[in-house]
N, C-alpha and C. Protein backbone atom coordinates (compact mmCIF):
# COMPACT_ATOMS: atom_id res chain seq x y z
N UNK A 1 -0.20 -16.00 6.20
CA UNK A 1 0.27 -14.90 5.38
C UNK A 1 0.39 -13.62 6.18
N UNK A 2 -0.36 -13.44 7.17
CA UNK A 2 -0.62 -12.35 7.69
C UNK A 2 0.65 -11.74 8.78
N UNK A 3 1.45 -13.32 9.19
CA UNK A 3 2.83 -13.05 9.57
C UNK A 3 3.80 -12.74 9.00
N UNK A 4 3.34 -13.48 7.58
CA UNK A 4 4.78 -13.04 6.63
C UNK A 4 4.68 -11.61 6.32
N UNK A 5 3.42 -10.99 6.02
CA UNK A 5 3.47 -9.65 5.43
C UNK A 5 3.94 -8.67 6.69
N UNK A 6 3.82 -9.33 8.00
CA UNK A 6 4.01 -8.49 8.99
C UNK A 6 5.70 -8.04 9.03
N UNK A 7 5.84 -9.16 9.15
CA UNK A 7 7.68 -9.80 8.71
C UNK A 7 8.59 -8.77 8.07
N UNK A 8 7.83 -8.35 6.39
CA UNK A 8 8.39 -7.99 5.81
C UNK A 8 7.98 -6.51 5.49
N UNK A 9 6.78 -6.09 6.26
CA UNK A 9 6.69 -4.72 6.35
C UNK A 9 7.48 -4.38 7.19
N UNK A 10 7.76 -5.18 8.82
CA UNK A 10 8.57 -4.96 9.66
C UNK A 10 10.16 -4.46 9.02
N UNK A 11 10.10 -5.41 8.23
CA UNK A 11 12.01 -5.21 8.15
C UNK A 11 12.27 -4.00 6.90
N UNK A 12 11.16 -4.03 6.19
CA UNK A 12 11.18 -3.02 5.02
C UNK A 12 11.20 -1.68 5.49
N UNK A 13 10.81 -1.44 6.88
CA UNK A 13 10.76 -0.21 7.33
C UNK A 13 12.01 0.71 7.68
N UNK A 14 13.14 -0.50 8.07
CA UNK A 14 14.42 -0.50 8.53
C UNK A 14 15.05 -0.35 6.72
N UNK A 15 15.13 -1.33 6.16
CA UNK A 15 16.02 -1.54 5.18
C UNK A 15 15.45 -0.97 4.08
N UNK A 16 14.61 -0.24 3.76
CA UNK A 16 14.23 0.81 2.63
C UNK A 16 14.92 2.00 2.68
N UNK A 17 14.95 2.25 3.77
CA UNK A 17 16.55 4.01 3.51
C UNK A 17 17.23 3.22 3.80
N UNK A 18 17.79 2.13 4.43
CA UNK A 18 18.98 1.67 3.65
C UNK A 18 19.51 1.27 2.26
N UNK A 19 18.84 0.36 1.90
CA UNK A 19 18.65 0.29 0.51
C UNK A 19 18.67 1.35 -0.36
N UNK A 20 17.56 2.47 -0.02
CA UNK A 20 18.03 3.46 -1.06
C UNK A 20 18.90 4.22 -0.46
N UNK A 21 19.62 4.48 0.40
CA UNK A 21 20.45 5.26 0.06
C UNK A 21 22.21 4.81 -0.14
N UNK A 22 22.30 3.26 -0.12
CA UNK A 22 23.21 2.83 -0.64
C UNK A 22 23.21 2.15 -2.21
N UNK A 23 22.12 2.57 -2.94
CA UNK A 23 21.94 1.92 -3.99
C UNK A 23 22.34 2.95 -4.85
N UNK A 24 21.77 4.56 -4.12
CA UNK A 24 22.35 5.54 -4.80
C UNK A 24 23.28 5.81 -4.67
N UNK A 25 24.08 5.63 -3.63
CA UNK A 25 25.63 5.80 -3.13
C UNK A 25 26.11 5.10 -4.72
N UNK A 26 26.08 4.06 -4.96
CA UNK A 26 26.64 2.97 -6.06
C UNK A 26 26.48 3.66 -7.19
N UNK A 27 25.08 3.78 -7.43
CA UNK A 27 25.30 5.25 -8.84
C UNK A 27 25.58 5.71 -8.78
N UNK A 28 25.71 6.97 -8.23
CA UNK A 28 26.24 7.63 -7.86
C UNK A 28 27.95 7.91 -8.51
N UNK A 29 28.71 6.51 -7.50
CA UNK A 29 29.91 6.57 -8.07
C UNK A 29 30.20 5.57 -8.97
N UNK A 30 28.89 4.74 -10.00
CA UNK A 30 29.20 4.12 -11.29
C UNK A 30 29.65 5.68 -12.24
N UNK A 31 28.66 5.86 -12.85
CA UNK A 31 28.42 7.01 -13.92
C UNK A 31 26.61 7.75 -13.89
N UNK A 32 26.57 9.06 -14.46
CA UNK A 32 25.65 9.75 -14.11
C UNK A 32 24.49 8.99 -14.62
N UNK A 33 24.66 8.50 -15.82
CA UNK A 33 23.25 7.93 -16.35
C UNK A 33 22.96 6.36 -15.73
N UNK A 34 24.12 5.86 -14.72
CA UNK A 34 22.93 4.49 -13.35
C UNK A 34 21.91 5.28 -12.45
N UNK A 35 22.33 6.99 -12.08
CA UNK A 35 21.51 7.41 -11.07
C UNK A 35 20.22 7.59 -11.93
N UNK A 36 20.77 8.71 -13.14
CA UNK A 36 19.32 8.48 -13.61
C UNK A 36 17.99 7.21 -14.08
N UNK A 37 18.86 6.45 -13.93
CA UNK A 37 17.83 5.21 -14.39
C UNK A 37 17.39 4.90 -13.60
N UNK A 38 17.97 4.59 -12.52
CA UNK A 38 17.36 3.93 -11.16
C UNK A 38 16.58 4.89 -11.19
N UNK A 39 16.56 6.38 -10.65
CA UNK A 39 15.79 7.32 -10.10
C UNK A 39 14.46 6.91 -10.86
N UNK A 40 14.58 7.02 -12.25
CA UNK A 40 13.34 7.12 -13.12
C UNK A 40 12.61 6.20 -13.01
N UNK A 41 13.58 4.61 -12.89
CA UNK A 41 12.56 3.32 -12.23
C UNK A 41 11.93 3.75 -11.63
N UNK A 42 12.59 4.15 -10.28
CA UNK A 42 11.44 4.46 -8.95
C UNK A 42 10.20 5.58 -9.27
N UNK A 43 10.65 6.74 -9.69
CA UNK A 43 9.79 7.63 -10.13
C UNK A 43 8.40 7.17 -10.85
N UNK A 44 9.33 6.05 -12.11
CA UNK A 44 7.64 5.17 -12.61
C UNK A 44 6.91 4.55 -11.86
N UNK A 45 7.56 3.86 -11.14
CA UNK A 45 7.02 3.11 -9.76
C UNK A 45 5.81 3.55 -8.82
N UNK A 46 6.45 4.70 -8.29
CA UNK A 46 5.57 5.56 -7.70
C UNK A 46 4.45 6.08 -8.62
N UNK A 47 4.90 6.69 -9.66
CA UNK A 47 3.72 7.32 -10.47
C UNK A 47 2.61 6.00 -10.80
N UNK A 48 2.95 4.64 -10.92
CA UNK A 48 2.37 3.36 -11.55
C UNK A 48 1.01 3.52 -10.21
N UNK A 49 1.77 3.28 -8.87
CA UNK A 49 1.00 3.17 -7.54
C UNK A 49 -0.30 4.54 -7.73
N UNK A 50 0.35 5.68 -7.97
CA UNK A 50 -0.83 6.85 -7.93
C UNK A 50 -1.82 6.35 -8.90
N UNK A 51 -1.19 6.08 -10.17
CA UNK A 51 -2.26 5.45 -11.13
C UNK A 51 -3.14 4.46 -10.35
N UNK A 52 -2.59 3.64 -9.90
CA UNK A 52 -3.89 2.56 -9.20
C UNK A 52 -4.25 2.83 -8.67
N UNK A 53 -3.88 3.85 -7.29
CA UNK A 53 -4.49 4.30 -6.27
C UNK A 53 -6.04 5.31 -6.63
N UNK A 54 -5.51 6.10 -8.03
CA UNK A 54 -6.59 6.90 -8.05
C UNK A 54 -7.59 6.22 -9.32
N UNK A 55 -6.96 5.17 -9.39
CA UNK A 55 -8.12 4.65 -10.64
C UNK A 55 -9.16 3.61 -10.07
N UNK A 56 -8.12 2.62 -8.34
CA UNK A 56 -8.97 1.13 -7.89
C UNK A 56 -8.72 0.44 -8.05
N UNK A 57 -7.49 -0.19 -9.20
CA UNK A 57 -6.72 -0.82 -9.87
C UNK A 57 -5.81 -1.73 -9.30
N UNK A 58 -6.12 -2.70 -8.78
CA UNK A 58 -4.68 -3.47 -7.65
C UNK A 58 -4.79 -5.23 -8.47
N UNK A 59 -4.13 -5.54 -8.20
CA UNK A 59 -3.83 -7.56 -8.76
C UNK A 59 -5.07 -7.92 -7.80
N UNK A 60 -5.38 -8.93 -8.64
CA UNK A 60 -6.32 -10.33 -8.02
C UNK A 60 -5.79 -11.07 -6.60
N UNK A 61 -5.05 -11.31 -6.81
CA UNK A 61 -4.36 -11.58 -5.25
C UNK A 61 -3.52 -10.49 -4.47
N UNK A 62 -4.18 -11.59 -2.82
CA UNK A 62 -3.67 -10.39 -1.99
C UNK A 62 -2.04 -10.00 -1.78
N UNK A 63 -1.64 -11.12 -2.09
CA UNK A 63 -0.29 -11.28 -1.33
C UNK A 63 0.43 -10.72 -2.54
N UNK A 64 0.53 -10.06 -3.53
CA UNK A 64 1.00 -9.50 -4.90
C UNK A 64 0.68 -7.99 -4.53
N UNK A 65 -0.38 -7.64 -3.65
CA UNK A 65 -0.94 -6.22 -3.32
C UNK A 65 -0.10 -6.27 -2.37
N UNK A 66 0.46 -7.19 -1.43
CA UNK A 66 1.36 -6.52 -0.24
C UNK A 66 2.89 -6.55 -0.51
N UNK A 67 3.40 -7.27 -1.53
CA UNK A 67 4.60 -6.96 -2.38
C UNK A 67 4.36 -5.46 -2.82
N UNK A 68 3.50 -5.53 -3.63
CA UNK A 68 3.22 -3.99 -4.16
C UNK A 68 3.34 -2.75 -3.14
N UNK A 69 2.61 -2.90 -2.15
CA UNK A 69 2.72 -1.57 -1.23
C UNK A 69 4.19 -2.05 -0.73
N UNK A 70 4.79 -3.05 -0.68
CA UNK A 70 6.45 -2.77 0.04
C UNK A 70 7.30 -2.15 -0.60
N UNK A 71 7.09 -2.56 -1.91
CA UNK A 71 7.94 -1.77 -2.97
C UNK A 71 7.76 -0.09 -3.16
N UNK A 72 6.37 -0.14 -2.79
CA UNK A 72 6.57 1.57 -2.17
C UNK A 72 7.40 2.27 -1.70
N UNK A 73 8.03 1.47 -0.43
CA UNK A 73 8.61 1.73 0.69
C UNK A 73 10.49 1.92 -0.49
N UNK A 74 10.57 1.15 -0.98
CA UNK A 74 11.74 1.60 -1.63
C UNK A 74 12.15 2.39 -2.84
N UNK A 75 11.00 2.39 -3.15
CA UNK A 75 10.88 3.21 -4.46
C UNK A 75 11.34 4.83 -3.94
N UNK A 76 10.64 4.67 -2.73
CA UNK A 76 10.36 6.00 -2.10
C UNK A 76 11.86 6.55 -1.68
N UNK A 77 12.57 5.68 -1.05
CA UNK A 77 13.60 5.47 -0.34
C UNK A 77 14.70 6.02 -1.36
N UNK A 78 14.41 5.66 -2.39
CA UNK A 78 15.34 5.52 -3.55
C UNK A 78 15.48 7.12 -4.25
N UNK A 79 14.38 7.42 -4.03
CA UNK A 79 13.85 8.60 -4.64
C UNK A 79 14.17 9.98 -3.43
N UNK A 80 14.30 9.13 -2.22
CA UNK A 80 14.59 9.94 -1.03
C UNK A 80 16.13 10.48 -1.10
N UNK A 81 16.42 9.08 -0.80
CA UNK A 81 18.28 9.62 -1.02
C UNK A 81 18.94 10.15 -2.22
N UNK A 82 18.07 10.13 -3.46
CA UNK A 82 18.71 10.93 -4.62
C UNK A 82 18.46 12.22 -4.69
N UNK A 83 17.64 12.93 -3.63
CA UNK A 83 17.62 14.30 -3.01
C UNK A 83 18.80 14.68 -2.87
N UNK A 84 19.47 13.93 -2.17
CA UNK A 84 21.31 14.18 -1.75
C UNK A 84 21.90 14.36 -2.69
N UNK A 85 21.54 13.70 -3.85
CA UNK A 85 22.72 14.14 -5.02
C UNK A 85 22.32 15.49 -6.22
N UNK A 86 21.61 16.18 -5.38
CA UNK A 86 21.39 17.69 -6.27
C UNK A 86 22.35 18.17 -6.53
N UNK A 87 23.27 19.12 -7.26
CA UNK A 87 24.12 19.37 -7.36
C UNK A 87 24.28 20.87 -6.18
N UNK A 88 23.16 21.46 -6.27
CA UNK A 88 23.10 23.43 -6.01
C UNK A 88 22.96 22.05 -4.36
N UNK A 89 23.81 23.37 -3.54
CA UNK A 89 23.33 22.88 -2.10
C UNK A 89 22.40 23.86 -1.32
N UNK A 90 22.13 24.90 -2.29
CA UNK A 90 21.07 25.57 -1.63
C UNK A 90 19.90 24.66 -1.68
N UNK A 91 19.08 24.02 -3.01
CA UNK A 91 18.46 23.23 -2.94
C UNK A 91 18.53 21.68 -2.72
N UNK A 92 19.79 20.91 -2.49
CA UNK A 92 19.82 19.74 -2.32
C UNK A 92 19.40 19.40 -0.39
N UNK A 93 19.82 20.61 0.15
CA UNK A 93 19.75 20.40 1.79
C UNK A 93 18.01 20.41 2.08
N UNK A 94 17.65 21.32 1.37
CA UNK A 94 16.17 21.43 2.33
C UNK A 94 14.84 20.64 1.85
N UNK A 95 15.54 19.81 0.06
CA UNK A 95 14.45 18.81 -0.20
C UNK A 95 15.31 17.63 0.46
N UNK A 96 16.61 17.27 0.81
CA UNK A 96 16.79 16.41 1.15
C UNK A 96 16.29 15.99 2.89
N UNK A 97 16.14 17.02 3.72
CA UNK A 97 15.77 16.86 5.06
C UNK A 97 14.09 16.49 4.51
N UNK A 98 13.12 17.42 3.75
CA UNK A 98 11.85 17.18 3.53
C UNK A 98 11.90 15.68 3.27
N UNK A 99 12.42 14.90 2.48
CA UNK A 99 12.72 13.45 1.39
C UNK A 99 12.64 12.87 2.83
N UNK A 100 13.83 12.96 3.67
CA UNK A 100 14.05 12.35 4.58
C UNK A 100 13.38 12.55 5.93
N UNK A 101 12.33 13.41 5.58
CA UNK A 101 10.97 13.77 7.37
C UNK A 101 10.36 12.03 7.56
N UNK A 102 10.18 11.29 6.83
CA UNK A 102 9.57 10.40 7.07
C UNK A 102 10.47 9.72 7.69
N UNK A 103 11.66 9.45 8.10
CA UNK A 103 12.21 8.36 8.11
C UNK A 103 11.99 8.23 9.99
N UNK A 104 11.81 9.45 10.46
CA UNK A 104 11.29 9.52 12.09
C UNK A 104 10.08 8.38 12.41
N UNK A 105 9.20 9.01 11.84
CA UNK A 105 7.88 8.17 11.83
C UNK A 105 7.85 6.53 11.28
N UNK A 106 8.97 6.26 10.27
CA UNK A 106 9.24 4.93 10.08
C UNK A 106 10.05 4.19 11.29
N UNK A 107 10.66 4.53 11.84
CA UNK A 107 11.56 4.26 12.43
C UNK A 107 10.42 3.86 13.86
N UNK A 108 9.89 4.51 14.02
CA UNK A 108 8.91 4.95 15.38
C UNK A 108 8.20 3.80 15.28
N UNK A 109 7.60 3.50 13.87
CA UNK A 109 6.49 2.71 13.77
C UNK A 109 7.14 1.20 13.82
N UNK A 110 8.47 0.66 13.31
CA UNK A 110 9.03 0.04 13.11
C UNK A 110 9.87 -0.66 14.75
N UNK A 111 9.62 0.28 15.67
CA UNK A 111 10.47 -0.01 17.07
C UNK A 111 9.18 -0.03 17.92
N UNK A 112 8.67 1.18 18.54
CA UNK A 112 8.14 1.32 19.81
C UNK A 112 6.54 0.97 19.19
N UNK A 113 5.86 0.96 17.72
CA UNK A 113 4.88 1.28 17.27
C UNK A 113 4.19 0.32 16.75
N UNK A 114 5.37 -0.98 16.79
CA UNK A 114 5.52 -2.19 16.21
C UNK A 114 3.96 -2.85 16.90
N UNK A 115 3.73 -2.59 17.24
CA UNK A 115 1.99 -3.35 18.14
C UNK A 115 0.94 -2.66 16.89
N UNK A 116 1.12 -1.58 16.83
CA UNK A 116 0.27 -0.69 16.37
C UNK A 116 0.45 -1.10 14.64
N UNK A 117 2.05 -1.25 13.90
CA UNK A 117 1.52 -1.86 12.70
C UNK A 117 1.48 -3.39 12.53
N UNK A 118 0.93 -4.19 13.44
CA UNK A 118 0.39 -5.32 13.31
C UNK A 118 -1.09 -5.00 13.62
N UNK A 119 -1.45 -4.52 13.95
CA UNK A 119 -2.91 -3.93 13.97
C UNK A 119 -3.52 -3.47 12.91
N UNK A 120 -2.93 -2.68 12.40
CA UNK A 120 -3.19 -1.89 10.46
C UNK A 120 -3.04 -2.98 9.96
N UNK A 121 -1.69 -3.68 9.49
CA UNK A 121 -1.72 -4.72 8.66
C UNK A 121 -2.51 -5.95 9.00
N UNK A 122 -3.37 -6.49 10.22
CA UNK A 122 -4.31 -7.23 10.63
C UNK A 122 -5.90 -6.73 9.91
N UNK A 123 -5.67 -5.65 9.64
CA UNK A 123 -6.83 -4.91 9.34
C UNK A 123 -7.39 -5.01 7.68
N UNK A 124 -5.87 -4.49 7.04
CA UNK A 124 -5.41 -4.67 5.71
C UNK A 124 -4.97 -6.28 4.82
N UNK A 125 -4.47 -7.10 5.82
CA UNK A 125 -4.46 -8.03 4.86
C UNK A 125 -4.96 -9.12 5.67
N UNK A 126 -5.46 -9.40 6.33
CA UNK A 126 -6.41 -10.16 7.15
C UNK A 126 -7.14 -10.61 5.92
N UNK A 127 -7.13 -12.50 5.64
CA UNK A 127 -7.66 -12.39 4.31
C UNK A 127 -9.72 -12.64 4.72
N UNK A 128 -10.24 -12.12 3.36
CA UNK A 128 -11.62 -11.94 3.54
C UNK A 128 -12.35 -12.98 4.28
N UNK A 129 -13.50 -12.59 4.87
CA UNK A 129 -14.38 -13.50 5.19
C UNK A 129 -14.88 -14.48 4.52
N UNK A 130 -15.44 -13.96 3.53
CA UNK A 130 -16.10 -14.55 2.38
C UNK A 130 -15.50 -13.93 1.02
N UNK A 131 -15.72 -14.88 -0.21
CA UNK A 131 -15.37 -14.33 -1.29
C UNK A 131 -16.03 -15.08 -2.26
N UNK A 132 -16.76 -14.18 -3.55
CA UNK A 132 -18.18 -14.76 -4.37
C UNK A 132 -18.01 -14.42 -5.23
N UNK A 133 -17.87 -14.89 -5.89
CA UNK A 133 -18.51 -14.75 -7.70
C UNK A 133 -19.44 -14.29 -7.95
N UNK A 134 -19.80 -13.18 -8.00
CA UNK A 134 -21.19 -12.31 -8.90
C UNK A 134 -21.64 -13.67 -10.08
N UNK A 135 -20.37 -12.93 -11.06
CA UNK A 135 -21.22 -13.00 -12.13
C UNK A 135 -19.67 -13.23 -13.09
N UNK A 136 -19.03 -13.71 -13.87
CA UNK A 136 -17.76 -13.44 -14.79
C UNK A 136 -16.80 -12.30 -14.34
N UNK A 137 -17.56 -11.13 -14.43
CA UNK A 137 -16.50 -9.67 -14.47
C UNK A 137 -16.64 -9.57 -12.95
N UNK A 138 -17.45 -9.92 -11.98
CA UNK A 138 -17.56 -9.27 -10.57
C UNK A 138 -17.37 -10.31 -9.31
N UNK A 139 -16.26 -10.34 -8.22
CA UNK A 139 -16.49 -10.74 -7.44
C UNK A 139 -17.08 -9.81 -6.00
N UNK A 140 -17.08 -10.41 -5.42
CA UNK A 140 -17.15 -9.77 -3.83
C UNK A 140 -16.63 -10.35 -2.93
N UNK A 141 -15.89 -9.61 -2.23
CA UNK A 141 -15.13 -9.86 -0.61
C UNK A 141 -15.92 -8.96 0.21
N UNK A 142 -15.85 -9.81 1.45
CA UNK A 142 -16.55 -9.53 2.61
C UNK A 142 -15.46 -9.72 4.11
N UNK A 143 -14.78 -8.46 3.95
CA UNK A 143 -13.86 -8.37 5.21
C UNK A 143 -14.13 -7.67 6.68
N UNK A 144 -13.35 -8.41 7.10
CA UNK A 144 -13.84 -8.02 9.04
C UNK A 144 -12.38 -6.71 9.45
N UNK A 145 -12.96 -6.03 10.05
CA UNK A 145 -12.28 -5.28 10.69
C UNK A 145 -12.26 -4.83 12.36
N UNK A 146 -11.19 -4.05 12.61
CA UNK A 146 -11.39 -4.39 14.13
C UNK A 146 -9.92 -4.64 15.21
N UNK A 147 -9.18 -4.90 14.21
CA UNK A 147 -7.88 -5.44 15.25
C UNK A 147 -7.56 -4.34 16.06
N UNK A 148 -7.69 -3.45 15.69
CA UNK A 148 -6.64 -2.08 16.18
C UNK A 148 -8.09 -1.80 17.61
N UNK A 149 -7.43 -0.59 18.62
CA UNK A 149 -8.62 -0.77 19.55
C UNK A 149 -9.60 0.27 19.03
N UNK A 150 -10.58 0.05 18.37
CA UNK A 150 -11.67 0.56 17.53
C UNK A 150 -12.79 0.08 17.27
N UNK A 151 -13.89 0.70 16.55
CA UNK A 151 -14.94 0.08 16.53
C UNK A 151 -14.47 -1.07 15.48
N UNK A 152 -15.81 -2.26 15.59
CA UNK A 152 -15.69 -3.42 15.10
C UNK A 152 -17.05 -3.28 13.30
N UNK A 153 -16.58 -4.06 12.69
CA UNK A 153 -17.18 -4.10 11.23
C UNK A 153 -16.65 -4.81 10.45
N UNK A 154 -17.19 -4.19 9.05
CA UNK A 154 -17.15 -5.28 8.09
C UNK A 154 -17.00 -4.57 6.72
N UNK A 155 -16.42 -5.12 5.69
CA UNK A 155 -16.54 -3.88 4.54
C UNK A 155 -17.18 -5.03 3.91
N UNK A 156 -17.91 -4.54 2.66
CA UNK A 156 -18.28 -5.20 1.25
C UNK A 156 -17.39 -4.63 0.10
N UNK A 157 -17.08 -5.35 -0.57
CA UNK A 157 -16.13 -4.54 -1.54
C UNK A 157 -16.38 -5.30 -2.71
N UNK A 158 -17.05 -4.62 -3.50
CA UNK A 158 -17.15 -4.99 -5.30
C UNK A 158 -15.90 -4.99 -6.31
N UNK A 159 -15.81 -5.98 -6.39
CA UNK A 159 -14.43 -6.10 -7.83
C UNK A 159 -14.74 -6.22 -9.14
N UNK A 160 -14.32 -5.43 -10.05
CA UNK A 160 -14.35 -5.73 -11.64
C UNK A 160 -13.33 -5.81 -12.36
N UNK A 161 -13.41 -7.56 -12.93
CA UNK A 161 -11.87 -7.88 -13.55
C UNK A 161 -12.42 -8.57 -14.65
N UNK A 162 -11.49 -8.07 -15.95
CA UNK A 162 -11.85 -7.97 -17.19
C UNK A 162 -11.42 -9.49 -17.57
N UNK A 163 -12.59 -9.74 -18.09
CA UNK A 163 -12.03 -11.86 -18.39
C UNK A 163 -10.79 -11.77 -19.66
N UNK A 164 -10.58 -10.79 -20.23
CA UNK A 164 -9.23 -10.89 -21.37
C UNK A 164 -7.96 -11.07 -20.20
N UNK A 165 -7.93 -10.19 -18.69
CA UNK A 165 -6.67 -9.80 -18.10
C UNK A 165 -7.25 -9.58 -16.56
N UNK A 166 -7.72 -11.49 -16.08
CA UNK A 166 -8.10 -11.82 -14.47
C UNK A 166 -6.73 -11.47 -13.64
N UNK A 167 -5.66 -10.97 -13.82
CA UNK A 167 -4.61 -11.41 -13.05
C UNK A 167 -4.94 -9.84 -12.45
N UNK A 168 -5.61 -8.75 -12.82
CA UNK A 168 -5.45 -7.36 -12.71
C UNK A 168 -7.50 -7.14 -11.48
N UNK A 169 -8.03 -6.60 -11.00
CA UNK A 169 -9.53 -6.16 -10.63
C UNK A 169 -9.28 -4.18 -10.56
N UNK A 170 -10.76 -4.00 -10.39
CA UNK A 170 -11.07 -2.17 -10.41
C UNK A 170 -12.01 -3.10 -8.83
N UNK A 171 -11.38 -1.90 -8.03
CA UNK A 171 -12.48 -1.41 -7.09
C UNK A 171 -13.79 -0.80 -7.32
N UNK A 172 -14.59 -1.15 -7.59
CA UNK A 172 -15.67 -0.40 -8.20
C UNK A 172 -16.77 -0.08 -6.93
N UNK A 173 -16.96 -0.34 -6.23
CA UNK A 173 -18.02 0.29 -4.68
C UNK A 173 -17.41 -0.77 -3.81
N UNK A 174 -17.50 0.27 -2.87
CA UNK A 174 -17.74 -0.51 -1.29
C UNK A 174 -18.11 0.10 -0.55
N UNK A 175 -18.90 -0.85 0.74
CA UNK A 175 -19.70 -0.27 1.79
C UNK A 175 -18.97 -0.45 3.16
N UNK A 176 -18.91 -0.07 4.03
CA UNK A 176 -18.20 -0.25 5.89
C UNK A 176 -19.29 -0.34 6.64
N UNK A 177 -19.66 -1.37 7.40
CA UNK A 177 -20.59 -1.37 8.00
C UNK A 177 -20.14 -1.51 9.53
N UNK A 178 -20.30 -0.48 10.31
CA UNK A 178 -20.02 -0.35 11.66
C UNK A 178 -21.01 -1.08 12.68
N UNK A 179 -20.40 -2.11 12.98
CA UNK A 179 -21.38 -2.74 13.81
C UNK A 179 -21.38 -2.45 15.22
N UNK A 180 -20.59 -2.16 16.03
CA UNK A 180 -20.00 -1.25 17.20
C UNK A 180 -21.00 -0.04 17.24
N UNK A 181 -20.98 0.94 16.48
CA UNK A 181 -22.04 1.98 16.29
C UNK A 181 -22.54 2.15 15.08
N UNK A 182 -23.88 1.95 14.53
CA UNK A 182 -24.17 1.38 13.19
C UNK A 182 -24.47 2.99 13.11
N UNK A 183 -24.88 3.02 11.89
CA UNK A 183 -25.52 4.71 11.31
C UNK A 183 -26.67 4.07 11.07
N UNK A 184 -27.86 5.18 11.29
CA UNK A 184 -28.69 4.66 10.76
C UNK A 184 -28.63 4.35 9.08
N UNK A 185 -30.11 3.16 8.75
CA UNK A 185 -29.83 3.04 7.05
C UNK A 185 -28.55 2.29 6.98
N UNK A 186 -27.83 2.47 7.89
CA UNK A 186 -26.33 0.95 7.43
C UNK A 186 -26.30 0.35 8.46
N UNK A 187 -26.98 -0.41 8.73
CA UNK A 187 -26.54 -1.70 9.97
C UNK A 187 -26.38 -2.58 9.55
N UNK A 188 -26.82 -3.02 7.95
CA UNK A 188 -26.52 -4.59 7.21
C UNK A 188 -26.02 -4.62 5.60
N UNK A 189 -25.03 -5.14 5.27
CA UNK A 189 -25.11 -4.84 4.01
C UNK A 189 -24.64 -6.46 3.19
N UNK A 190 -24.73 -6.59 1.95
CA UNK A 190 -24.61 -8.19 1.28
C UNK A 190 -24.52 -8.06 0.13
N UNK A 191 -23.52 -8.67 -0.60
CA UNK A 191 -22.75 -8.84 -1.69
C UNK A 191 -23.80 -8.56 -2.92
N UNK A 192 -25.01 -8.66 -2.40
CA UNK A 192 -26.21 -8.77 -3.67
C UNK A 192 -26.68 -6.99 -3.98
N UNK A 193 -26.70 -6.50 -2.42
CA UNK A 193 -27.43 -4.90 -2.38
C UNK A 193 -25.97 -4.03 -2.56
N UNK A 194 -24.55 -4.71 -1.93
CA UNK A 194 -23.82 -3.83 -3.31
C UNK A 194 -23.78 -3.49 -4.19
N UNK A 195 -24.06 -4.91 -4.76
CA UNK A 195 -23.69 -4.92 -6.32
C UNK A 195 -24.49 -4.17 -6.81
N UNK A 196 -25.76 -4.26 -6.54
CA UNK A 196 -26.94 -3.50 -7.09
C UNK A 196 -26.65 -2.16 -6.65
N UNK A 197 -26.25 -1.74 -5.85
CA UNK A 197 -25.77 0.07 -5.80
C UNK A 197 -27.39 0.34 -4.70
N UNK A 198 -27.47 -0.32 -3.73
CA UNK A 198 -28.20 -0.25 -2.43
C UNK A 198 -27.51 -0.05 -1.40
């Protein structure tokens, strides 16, 4: 899996301002209310991601979480190039260059940087070490980290997924345990002294 997600972060990096900005090209010259819909898709899109991001909120499986963050990448894209279609060009030029600052750094990461995001995504979807059943509502994953050239560790990460709606978990604690340079008080940690809030 860890190739495929590489795969398709790789190419998503390229074909997300493409995509959006020929998708808006097409609304664009359908009628005014395709731009607005699309736009507003994406807009929910994005706003859906902040919701999870700031609530902990991601799917039970991994490979549904790395669909999810790709679709970022176009939502964004989408939302980028409809900067261009402001009407005032006092304001359509200088949110559209802002919309479009990222596309340097995509591009960068996507060509010369390409080592560097197989390293993040080795890091990120590298699937867990271990994975346990608490209890009904709680599992635990126990992931290794390390690919990138950095210190080496391990996270614990507590999940809570509601038995009416398993397809959904809450991040509810996790610990990083730096084994490379430990802190004191964290040199060991285990799915049991998580859970318990140790």
């Amino acid at each position: 899996m860890l190739m495929v997600a590489f795969y398709m972060t790789w190419l998503s990096l390229f074909a997300a301002p493409l995509a959006g900005s020929i998708l808006v090209a097409r609304w664009r010259g359908s009628d005014g209310p395709a731009l607005r819909r699309g736009l507003g898709w994406a807009l929910a899109y994005l706003g859906l991601v902040a919701f999870c991001r700031a609530t902990g909120l991601q799917w039970s499986w991994r490979d549904a979480n790395t669909a999810f963050g790709i679709g970022i990448l176009y939502a964004y894209w989408i939302v980028a190039a409809a900067a261009w279609a402001i009407p005032t060009a006092w304001l359509r030029i200088p949110v559209g260059v802002l919309a479009f600052a990222p596309l340097g750094p995509s591009l960068l990461l996507g060509t010369v940087g390409v080592l560097g995001l197989g390293f993040v995504l080795g890091d990120e979807i590298d699937p867990p070490a271990e994975v346990r059943r608490l209890s009904p509502m709680l599992t635990c994953e126990v992931s290794t980290w390390g690919y990138a050239f950095s210190d080496d560790g391990y996270d614990v990460r507590i999940y809570q997924s509601p038995i009416w709606l398993p397809i959904v978990r809450r991040l509810s604690r996790t610990v990083r345990i730096n084994e490379t340079n430990p802190e004191p008080g964290h040199e060991h940690a285990t799915c049991e002294s998580v859970a318990a809030g140790r």
